[in-house]
N, C-alpha and C. Protein backbone atom coordinates (compact mmCIF):
# COMPACT_ATOMS: atom_id res chain seq x y z
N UNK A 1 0.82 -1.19 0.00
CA UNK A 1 0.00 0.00 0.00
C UNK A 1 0.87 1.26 0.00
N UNK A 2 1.81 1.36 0.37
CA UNK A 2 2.79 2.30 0.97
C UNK A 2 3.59 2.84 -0.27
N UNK A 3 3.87 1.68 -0.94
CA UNK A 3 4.40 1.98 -2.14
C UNK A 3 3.29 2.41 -3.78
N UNK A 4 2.34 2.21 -3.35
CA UNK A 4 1.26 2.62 -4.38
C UNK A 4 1.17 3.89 -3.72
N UNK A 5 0.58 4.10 -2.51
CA UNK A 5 0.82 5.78 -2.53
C UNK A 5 1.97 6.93 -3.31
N UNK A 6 3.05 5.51 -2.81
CA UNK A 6 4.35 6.91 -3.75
C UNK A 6 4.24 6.53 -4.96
N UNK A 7 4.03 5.96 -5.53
CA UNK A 7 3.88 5.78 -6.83
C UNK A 7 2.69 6.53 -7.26
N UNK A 8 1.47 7.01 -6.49
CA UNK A 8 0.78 7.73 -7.50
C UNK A 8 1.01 9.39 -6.95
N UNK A 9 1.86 9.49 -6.00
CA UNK A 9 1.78 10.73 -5.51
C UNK A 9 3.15 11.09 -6.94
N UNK A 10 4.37 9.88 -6.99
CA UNK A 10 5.31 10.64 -7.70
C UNK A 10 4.46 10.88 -9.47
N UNK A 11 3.15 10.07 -9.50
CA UNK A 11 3.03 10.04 -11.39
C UNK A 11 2.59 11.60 -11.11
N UNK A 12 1.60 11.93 -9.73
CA UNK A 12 0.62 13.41 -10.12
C UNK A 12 2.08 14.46 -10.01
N UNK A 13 2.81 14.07 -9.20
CA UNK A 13 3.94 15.34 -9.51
C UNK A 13 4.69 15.72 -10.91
N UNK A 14 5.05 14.61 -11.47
CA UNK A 14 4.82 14.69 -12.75
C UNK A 14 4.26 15.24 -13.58
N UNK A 15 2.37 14.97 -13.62
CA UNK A 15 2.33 15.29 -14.28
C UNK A 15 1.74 16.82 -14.32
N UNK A 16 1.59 17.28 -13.00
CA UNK A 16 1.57 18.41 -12.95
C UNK A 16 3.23 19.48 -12.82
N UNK A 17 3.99 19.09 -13.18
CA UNK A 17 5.53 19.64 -12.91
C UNK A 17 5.88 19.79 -14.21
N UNK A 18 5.29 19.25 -15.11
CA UNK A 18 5.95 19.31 -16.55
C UNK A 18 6.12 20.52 -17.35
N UNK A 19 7.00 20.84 -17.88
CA UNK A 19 6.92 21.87 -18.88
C UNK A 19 6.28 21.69 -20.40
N UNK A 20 5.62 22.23 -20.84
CA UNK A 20 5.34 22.46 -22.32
C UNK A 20 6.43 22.97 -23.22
N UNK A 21 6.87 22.45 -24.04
CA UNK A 21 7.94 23.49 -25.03
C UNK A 21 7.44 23.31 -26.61
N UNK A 22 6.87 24.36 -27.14
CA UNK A 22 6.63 24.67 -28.45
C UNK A 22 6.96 23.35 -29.69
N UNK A 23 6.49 22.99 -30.06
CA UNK A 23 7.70 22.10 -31.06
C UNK A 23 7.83 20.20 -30.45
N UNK A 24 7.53 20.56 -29.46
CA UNK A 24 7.83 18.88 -28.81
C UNK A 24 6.09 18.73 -27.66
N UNK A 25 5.25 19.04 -28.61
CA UNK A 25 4.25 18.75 -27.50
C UNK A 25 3.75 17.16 -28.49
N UNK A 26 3.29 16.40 -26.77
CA UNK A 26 3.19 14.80 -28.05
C UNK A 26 1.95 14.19 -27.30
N UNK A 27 1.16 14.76 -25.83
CA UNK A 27 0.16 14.42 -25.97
C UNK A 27 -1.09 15.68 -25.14
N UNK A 28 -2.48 15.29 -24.82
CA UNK A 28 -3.15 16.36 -24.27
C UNK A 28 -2.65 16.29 -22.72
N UNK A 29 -2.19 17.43 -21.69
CA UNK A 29 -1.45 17.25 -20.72
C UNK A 29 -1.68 18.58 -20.09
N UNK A 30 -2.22 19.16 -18.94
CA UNK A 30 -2.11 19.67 -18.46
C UNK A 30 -0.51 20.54 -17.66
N UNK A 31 -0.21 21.33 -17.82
CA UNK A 31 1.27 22.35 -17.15
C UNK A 31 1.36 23.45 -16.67
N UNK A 32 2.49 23.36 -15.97
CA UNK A 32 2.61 24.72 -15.32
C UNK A 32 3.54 25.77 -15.91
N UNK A 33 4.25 25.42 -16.70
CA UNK A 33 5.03 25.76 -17.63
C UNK A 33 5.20 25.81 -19.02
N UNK A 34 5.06 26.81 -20.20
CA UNK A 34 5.46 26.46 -21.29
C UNK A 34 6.12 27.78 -22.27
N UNK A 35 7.06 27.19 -22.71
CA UNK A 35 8.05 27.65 -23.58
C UNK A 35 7.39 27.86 -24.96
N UNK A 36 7.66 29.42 -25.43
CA UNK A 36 7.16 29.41 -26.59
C UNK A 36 7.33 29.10 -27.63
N UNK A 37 7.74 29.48 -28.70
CA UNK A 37 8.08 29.13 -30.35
C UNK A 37 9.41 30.42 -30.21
N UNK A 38 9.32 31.56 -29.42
CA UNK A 38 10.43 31.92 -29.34
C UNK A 38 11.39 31.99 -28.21
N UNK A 39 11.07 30.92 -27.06
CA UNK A 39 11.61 30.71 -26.03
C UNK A 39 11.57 31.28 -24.89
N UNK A 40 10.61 32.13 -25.05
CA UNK A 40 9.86 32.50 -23.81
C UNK A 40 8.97 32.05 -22.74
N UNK A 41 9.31 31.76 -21.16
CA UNK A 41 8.68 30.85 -20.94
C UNK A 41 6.81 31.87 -20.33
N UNK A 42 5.93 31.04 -20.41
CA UNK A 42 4.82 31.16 -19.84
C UNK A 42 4.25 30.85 -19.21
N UNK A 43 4.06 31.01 -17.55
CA UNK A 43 3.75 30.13 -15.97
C UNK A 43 2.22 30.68 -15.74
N UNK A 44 1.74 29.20 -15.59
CA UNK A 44 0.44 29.49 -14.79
C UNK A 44 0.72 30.43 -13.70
N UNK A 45 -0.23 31.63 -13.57
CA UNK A 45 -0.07 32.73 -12.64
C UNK A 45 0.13 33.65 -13.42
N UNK A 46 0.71 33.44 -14.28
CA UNK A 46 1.25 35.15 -15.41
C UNK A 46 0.14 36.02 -15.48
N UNK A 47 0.29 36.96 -15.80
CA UNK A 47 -0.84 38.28 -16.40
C UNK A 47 -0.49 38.57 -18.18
N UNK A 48 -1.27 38.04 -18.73
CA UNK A 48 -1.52 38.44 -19.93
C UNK A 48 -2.19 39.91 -20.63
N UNK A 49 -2.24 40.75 -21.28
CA UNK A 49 -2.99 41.53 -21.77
C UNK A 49 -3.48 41.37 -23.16
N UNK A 50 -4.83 41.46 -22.83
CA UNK A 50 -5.68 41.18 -24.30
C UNK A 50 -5.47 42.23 -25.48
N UNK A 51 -5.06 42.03 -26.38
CA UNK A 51 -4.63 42.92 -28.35
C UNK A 51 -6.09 43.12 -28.13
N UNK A 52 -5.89 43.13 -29.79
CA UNK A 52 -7.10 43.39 -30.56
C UNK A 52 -7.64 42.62 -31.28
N UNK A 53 -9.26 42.43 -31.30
CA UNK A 53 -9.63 41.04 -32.03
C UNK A 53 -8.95 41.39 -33.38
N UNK A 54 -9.26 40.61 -34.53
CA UNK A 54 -8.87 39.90 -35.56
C UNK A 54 -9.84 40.03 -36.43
N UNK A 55 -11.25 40.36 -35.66
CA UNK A 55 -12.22 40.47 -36.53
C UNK A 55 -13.54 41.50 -36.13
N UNK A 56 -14.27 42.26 -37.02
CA UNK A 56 -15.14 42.81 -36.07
C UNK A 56 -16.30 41.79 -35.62
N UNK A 57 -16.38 40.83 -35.23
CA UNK A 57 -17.47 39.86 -34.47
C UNK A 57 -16.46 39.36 -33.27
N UNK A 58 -15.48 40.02 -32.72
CA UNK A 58 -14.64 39.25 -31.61
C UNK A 58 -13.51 38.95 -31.64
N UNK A 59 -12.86 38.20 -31.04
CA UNK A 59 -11.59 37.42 -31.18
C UNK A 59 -11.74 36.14 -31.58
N UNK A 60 -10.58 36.12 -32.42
CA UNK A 60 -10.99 34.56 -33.36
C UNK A 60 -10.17 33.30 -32.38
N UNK A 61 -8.72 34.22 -31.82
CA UNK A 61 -7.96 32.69 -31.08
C UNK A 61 -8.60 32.79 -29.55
N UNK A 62 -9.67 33.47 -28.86
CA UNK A 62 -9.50 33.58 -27.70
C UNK A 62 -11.15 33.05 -27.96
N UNK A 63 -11.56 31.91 -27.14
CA UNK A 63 -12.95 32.13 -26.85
C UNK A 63 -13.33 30.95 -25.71
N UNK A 64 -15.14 31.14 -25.46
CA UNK A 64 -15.19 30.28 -24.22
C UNK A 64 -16.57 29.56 -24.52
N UNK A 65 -16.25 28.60 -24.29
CA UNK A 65 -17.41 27.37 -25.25
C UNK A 65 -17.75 27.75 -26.40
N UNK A 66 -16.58 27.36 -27.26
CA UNK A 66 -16.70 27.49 -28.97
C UNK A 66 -17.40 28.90 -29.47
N UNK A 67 -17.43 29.77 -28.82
CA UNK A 67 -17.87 31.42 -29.10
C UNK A 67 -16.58 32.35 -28.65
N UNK A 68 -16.88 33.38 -30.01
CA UNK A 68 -15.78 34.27 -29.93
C UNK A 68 -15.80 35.27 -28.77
N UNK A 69 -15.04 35.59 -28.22
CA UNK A 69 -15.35 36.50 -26.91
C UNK A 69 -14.77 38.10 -27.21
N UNK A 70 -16.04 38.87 -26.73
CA UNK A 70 -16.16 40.12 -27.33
C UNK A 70 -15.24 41.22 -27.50
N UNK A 71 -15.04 41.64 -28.67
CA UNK A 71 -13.93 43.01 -28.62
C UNK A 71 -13.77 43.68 -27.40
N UNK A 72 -14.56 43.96 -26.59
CA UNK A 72 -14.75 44.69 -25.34
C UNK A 72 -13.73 44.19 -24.46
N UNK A 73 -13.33 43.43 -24.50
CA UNK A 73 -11.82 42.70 -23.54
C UNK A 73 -10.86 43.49 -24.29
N UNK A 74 -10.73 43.88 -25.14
CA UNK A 74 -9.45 44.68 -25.58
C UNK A 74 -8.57 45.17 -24.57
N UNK A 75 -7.62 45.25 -24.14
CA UNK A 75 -6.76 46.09 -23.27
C UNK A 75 -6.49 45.57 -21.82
N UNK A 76 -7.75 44.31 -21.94
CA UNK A 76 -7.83 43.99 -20.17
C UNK A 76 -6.90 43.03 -19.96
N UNK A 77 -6.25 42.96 -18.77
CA UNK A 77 -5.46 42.13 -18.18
C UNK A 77 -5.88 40.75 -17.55
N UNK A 78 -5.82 39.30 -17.73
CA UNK A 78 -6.29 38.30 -17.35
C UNK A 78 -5.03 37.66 -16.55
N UNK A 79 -5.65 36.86 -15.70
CA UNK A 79 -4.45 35.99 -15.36
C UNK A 79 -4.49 34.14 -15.56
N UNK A 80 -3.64 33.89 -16.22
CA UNK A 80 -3.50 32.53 -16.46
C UNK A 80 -3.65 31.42 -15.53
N UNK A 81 -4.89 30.68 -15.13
CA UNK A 81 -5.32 30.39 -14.31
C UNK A 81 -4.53 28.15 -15.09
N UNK A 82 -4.67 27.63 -16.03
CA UNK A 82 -3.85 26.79 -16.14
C UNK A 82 -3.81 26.66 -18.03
N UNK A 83 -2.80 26.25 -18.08
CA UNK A 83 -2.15 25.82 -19.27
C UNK A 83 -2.10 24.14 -20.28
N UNK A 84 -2.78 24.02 -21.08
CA UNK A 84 -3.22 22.88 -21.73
C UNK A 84 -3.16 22.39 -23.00
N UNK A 85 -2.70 21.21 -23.29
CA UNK A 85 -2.74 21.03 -24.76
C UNK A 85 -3.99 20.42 -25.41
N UNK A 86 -4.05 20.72 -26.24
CA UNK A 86 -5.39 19.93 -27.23
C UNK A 86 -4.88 19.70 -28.49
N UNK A 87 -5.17 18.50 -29.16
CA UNK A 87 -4.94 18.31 -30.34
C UNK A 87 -5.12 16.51 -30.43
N UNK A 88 -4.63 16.24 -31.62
CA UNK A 88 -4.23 14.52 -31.60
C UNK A 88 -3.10 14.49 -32.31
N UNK A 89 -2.66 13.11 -32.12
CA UNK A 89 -1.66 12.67 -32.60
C UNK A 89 -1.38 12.96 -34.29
N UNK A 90 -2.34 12.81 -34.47
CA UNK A 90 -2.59 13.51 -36.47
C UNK A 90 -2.40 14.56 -36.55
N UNK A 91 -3.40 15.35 -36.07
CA UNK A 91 -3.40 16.84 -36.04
C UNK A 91 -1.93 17.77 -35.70
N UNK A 92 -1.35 16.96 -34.70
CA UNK A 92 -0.66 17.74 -33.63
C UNK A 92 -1.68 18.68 -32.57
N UNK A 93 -0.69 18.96 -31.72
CA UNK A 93 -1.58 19.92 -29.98
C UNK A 93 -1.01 20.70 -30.32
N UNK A 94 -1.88 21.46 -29.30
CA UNK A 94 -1.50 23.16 -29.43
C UNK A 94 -1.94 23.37 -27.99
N UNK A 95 -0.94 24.67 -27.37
CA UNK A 95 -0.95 24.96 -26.26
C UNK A 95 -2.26 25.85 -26.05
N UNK A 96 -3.17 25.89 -24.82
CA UNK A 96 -3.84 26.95 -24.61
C UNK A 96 -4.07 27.20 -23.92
N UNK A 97 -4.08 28.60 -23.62
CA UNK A 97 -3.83 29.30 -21.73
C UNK A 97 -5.07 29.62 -21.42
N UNK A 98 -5.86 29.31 -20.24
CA UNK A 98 -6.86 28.77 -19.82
C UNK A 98 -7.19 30.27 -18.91
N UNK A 99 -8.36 31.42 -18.66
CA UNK A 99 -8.24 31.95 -17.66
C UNK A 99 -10.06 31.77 -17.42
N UNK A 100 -10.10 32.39 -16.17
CA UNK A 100 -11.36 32.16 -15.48
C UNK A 100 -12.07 33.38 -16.67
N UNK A 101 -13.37 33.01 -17.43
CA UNK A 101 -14.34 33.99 -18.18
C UNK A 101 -15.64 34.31 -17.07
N UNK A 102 -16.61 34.61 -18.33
CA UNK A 102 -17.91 35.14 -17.46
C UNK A 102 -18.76 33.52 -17.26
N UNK A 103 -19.35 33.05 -15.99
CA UNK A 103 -19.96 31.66 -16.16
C UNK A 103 -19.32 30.93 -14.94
N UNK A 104 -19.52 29.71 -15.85
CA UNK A 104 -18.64 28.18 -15.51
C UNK A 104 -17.37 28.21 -15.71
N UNK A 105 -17.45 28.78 -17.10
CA UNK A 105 -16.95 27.58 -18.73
C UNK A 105 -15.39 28.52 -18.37
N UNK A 106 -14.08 28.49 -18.46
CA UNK A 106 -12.99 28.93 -18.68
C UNK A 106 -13.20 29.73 -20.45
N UNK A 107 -12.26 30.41 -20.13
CA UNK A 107 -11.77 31.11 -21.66
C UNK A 107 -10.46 30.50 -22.32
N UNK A 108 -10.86 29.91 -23.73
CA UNK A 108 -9.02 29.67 -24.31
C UNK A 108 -8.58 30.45 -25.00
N UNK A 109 -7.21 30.44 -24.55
CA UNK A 109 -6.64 31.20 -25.63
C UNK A 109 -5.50 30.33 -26.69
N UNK A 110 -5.48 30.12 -27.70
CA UNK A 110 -4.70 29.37 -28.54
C UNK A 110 -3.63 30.20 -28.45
N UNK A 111 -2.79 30.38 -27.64
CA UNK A 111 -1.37 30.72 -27.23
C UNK A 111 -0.85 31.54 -29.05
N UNK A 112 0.25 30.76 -29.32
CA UNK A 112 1.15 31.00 -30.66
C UNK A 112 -0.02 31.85 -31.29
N UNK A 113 -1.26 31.30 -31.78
CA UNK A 113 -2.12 31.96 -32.60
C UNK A 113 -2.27 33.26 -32.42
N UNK A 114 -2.59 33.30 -31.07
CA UNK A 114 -3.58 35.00 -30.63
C UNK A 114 -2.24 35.81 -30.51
N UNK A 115 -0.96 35.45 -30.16
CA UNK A 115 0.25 36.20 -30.11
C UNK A 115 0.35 36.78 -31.23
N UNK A 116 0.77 35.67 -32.26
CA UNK A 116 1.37 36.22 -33.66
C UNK A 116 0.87 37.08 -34.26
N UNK A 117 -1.16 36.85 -34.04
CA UNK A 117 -1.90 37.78 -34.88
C UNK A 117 -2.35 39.08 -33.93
N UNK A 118 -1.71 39.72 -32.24
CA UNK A 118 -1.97 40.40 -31.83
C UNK A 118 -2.83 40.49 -31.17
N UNK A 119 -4.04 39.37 -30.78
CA UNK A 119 -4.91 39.01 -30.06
C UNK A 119 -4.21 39.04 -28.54
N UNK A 120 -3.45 39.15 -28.23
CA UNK A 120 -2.84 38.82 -26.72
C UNK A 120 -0.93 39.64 -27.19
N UNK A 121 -1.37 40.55 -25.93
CA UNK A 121 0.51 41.17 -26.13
C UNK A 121 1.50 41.26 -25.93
N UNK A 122 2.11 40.79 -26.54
CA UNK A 122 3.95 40.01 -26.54
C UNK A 122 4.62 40.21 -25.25
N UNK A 123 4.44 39.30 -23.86
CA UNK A 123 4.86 39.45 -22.85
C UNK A 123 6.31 39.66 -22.80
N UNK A 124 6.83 39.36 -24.05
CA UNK A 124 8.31 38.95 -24.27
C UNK A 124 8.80 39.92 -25.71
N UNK A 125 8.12 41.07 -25.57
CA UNK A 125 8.92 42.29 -26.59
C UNK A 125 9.98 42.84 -26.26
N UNK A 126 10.32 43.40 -27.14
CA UNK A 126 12.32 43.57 -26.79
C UNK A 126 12.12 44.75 -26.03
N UNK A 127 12.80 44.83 -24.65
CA UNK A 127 12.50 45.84 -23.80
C UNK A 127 13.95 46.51 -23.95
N UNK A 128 14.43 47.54 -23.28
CA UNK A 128 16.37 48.03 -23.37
C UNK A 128 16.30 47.19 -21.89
N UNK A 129 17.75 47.56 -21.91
CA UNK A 129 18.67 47.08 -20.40
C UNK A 129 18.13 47.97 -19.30
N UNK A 130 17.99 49.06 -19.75
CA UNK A 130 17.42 50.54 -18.55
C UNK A 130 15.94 50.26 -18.16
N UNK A 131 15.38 49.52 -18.98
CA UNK A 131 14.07 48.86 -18.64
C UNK A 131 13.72 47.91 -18.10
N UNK A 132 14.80 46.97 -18.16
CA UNK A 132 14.57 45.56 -17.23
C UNK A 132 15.60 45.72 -16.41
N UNK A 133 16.63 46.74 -15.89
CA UNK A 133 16.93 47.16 -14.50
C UNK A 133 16.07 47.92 -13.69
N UNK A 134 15.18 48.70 -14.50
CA UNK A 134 14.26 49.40 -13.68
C UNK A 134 12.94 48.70 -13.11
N UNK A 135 12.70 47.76 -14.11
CA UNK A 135 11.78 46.52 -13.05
C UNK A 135 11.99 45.59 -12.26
N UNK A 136 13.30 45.23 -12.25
CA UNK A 136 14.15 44.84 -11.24
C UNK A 136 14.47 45.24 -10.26
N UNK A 137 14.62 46.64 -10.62
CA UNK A 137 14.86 46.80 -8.95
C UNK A 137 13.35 47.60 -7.97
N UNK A 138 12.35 47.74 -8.99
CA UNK A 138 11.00 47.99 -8.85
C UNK A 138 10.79 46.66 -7.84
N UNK A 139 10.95 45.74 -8.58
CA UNK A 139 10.49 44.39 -7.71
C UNK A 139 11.56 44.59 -6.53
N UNK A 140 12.63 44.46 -6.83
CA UNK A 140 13.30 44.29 -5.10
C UNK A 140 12.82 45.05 -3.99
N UNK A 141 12.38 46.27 -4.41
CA UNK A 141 11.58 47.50 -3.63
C UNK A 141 10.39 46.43 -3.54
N UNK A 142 9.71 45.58 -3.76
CA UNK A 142 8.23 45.27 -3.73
C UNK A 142 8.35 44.14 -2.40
N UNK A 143 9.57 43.21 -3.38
CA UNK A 143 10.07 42.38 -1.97
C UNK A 143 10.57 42.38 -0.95
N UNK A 144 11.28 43.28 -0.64
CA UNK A 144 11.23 44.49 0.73
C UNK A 144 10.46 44.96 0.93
N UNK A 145 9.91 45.54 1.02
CA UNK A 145 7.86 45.73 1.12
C UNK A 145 7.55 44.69 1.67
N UNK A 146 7.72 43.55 1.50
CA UNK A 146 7.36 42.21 1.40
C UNK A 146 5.66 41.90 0.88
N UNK A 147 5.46 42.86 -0.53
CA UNK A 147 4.18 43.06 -1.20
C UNK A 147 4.49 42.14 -2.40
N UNK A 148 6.16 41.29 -2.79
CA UNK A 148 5.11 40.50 -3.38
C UNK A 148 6.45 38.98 -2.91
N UNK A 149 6.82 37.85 -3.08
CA UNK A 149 7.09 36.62 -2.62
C UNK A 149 9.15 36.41 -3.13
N UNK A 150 9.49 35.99 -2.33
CA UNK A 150 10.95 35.50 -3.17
C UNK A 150 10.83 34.68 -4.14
N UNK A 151 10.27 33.91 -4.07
CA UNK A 151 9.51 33.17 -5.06
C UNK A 151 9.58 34.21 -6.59
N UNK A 152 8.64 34.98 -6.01
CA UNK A 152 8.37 36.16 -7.69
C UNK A 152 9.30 36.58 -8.04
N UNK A 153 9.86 37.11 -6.86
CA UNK A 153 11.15 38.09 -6.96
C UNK A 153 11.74 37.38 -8.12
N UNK A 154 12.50 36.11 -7.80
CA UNK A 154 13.41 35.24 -8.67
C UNK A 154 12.94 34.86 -9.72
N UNK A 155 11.67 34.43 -9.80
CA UNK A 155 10.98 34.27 -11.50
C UNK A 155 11.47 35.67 -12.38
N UNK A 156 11.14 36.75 -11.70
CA UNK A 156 11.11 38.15 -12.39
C UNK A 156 12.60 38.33 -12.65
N UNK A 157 13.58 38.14 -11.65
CA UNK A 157 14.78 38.34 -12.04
C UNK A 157 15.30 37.03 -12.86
N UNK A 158 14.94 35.91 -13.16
CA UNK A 158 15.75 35.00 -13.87
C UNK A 158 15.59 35.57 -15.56
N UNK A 159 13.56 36.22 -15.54
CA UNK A 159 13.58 36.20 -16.80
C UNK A 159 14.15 37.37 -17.77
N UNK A 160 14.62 38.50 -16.33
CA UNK A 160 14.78 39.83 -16.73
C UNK A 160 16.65 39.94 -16.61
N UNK A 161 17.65 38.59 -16.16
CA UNK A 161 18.83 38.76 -15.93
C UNK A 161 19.45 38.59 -17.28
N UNK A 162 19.39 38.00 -18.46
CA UNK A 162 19.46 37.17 -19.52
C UNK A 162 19.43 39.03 -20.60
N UNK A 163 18.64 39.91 -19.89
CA UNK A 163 18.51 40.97 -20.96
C UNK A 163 19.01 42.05 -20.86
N UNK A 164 19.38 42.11 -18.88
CA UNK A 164 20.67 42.70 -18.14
C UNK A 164 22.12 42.35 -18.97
N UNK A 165 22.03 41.13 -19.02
CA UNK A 165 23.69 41.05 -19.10
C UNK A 165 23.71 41.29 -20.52
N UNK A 166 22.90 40.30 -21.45
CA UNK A 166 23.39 40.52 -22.86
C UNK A 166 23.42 41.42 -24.02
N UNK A 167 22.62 43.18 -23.52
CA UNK A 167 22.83 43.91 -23.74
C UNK A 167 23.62 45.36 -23.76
């Protein structure tokens, strides 16, 4: 018995621990993590901001039970509540970031899609060095505060150190 517990406690860590990466998704899988098409990563918890639909009847990559969800989200900020693939083995999956809508039902967003075409805005645009030191040390001020986690702190600085140094 003892050992079936760890055995299903180690499969759920798994399979909730996994990363998504663009390019190598191979079945439908729930994550907390995923890497884009340009290597940017994307964590359940993030804040997204909604573009502009694609069409005047809505947004074409973002919707919630097979309906387009209304231009009127333009500009608003959501937060990525979990991250999922859909597709089949024929087809191929596709990632889609899941946030709480109006209802039951969650809202998807077809990740790569709504990016490329501006539906959702490039969390990962080329910022300068004077810009990602200045949110850096914005956050260290926050975590002294202790308004927001070391935890964040270090997400924020791993993804913002990479643009420190190499510029």
């Amino acid at each position: 018995m003892k050992k079936l517990t760890l055995f299903l406690f180690f499969i759920v860590s798994i399979t909730y621990s996994q990363t998504a990466e663009f390019g190598n998704l191979t079945k439908k899988s729930e994550y907390q993590i995923y890497i884009t098409k340009t290597g940017f990563k994307v964590n359940v918890g993030d804040t997204l901001t909604l573009g502009i639909p694609t069409s005047d009847l809505g947004f074409t990559y973002i919707s919630q039970n097979g309906q387009r969800v209304s231009s009127t989200l333009a500009g608003k900020q959501i937060v990525i509540d979990k991250l999922k693939t859909y597709g089949s083995k024929k087809n191929g999956y596709k990632v889609y970031a899941h946030f709480k809508g109006y209802g039951l039902l969650p809202v998807l967003i077809d990740y790569e899609t709504a990016l490329e075409l501006g539906e959702i805005k490039n969390p990962d645009k080329n910022i300068t060095k004077e810009q990602a030191i200045t949110q850096l040390k914005e956050a260290k001020e926050l975590l002294d505060l202790e308004v927001i986690t070391q935890k964040k702190y270090d997400e924020l600085k791993s993804k913002l150190a990479p643009i420190i140094i190499n510029n």
